[in-house]
C-alpha atoms as a PDB file:
ATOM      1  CA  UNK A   1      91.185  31.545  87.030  1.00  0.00           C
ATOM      2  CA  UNK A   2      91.171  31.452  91.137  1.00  0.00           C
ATOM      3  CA  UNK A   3      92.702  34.324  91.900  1.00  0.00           C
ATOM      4  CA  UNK A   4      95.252  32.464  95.631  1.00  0.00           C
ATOM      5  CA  UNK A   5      98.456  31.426  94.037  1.00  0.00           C
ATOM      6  CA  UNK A   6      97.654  27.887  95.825  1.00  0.00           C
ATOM      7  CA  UNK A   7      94.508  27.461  93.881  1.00  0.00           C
ATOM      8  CA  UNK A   8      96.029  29.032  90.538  1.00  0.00           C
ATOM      9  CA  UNK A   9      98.815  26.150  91.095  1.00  0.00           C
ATOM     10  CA  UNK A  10      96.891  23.315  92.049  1.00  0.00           C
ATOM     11  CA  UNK A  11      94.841  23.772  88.807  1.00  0.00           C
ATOM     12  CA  UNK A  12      97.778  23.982  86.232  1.00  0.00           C
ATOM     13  CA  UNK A  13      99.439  21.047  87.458  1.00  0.00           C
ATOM     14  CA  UNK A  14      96.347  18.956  87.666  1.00  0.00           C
ATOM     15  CA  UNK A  15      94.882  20.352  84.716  1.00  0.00           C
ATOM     16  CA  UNK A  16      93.948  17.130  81.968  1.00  0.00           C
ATOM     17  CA  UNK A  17      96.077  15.908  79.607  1.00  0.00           C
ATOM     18  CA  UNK A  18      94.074  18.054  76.603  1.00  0.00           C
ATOM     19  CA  UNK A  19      94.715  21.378  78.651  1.00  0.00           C
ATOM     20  CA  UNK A  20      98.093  20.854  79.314  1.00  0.00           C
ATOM     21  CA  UNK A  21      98.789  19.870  75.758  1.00  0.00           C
ATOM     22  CA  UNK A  22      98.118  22.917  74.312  1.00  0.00           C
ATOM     23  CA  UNK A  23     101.053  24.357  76.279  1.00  0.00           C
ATOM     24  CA  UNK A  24     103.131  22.885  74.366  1.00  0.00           C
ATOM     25  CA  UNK A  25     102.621  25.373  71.516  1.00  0.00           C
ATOM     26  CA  UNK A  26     105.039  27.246  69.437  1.00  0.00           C
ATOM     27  CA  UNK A  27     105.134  30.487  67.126  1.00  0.00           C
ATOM     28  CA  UNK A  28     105.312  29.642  63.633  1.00  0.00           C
ATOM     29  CA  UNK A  29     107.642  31.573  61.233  1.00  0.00           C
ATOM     30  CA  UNK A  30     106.578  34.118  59.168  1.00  0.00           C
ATOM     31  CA  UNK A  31     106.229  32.454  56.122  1.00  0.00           C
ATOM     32  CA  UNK A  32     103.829  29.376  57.768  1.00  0.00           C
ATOM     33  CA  UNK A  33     102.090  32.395  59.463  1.00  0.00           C
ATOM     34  CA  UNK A  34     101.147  33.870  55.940  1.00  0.00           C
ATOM     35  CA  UNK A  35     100.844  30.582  54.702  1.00  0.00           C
ATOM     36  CA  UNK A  36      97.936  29.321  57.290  1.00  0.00           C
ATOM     37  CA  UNK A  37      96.841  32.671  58.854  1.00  0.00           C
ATOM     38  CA  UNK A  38      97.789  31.149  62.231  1.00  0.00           C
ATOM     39  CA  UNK A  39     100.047  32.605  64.570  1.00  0.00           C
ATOM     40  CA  UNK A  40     101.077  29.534  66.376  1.00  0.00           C
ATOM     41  CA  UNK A  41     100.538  26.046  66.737  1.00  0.00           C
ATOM     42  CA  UNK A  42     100.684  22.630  68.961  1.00  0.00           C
ATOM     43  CA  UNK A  43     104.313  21.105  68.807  1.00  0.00           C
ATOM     44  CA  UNK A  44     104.519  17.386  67.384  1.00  0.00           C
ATOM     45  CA  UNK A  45     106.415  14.812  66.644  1.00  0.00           C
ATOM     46  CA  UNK A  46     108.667  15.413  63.423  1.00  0.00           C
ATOM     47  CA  UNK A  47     108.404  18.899  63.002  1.00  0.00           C
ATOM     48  CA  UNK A  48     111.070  21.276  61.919  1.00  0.00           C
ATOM     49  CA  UNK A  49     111.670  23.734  64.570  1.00  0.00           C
ATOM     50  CA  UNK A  50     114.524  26.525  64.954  1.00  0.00           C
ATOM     51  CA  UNK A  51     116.133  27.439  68.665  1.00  0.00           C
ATOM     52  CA  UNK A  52     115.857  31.008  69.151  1.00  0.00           C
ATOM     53  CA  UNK A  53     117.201  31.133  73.336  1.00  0.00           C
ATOM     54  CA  UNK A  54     119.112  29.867  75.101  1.00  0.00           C
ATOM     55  CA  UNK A  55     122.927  27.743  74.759  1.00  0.00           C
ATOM     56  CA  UNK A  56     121.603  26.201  72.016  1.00  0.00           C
ATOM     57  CA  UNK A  57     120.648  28.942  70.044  1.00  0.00           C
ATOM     58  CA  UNK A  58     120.082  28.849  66.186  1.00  0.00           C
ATOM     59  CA  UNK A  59     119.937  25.077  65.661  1.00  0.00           C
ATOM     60  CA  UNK A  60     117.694  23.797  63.233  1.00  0.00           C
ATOM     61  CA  UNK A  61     116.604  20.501  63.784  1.00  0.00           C
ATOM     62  CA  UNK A  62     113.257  17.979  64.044  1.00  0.00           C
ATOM     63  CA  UNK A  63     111.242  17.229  67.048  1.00  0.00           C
ATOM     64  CA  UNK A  64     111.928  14.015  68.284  1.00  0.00           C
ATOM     65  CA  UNK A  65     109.940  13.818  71.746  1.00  0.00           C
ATOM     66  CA  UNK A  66     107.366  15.945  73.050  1.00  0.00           C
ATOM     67  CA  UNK A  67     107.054  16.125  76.863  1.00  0.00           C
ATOM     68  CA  UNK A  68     103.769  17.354  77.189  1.00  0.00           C
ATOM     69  CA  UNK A  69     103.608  17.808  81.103  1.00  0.00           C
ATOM     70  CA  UNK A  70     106.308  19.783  81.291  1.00  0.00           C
ATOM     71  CA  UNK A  71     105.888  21.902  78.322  1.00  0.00           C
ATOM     72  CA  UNK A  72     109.259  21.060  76.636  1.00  0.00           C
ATOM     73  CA  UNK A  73     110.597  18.794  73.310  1.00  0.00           C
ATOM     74  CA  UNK A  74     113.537  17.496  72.689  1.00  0.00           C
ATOM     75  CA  UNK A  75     115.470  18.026  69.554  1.00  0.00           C
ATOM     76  CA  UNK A  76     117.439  15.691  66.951  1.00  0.00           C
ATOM     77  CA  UNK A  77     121.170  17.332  67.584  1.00  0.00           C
ATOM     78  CA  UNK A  78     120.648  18.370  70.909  1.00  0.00           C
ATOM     79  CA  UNK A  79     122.102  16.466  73.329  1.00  0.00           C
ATOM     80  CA  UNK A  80     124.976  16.923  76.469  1.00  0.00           C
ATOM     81  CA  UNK A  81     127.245  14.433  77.252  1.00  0.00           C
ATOM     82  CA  UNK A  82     127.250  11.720  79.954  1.00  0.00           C
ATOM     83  CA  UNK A  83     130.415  11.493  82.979  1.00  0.00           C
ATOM     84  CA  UNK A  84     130.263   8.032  82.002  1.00  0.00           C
ATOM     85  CA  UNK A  85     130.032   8.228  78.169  1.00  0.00           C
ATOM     86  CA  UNK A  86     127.164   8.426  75.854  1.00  0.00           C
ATOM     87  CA  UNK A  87     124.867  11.599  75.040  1.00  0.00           C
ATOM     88  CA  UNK A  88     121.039  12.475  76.681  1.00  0.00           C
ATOM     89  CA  UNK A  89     119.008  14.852  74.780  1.00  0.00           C
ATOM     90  CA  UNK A  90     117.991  18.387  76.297  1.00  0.00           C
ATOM     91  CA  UNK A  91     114.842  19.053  76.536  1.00  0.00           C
ATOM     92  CA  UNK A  92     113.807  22.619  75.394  1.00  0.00           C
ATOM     93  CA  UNK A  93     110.953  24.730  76.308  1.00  0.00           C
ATOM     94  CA  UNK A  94     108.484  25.051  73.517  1.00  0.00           C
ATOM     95  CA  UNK A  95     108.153  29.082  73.550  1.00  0.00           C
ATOM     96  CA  UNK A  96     112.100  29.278  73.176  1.00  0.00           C
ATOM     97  CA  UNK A  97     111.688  27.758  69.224  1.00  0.00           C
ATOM     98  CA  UNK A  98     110.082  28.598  66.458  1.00  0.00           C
ATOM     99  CA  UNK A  99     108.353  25.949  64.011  1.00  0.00           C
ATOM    100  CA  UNK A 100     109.843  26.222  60.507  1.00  0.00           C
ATOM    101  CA  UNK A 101     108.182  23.020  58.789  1.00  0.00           C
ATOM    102  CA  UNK A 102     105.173  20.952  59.937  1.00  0.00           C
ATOM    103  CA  UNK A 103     103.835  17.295  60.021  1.00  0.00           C
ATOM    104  CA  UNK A 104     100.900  17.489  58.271  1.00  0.00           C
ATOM    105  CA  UNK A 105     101.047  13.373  57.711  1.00  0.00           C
ATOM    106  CA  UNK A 106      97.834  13.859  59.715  1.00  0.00           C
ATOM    107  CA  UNK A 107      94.993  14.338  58.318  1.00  0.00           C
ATOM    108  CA  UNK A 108      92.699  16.170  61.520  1.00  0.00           C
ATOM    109  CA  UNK A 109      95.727  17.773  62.102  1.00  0.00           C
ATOM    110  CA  UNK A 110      96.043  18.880  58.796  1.00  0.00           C
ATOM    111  CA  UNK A 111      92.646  20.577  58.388  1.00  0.00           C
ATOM    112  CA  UNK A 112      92.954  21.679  61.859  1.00  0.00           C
ATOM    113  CA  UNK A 113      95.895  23.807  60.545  1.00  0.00           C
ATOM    114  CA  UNK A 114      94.547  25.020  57.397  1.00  0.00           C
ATOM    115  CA  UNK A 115      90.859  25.865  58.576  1.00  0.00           C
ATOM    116  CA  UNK A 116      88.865  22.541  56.912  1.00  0.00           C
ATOM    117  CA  UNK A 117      86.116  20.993  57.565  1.00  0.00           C
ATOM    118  CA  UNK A 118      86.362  17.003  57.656  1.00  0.00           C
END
């Protein structure tokens, strides 16, 4: 890591796509961490995760988006309200939830998670 605060910057935000991905990580809860003997893992699309900070705080809902370059997801029941009607979802940073279910519909992903070989 450079060690000027202009060269530390420059390479986070222009880091690739499959370095900035793995930002997007959460913890997962204690019984997927005993489950998989990880501690945390990359959010996707359609799993269960749990709010811990924030206004939104203890809702339990499924990942609908990830937004990768910014490091947050957005959440099925979290949205605010428009001035001119309708709702937009919030977008919450992915170290302010904790993963309570995963989609293991995929296969690398699912021996990625449990420690297989393909």
């Amino acid at each position: 890591m450079a060690t000027k605060r202009t060269k530390a910057r420059k390479k986070y935000f222009s880091a690739p796509l499959h370095v900035y991905s793995k930002r997007v990580s959460a913890v997962l809860s204690d019984d997927l961490k005993e489950k998989y003997g990880k501690r945390s893992a990359r959010v996707r699309k359609d799993d269960n995760v749990r709010i811990v900070r924030g206004e939104f705080k203890g809702i339990e809902g499924k990942v609908t988006k990830v937004y990768s370059a910014e490091g947050r997801i957005s959440i099925v029941g979290v949205n605010r309200d428009k001035l001119k009607g309708g709702q937009i979802p919030i977008k919450i940073h992915a170290s302010k939830v904790i993963m309570t279910g995963l989609n293991l519909s995929d296969k690398f992903r699912k021996s990625s998670i449990e420690g297989d070989k393909l």
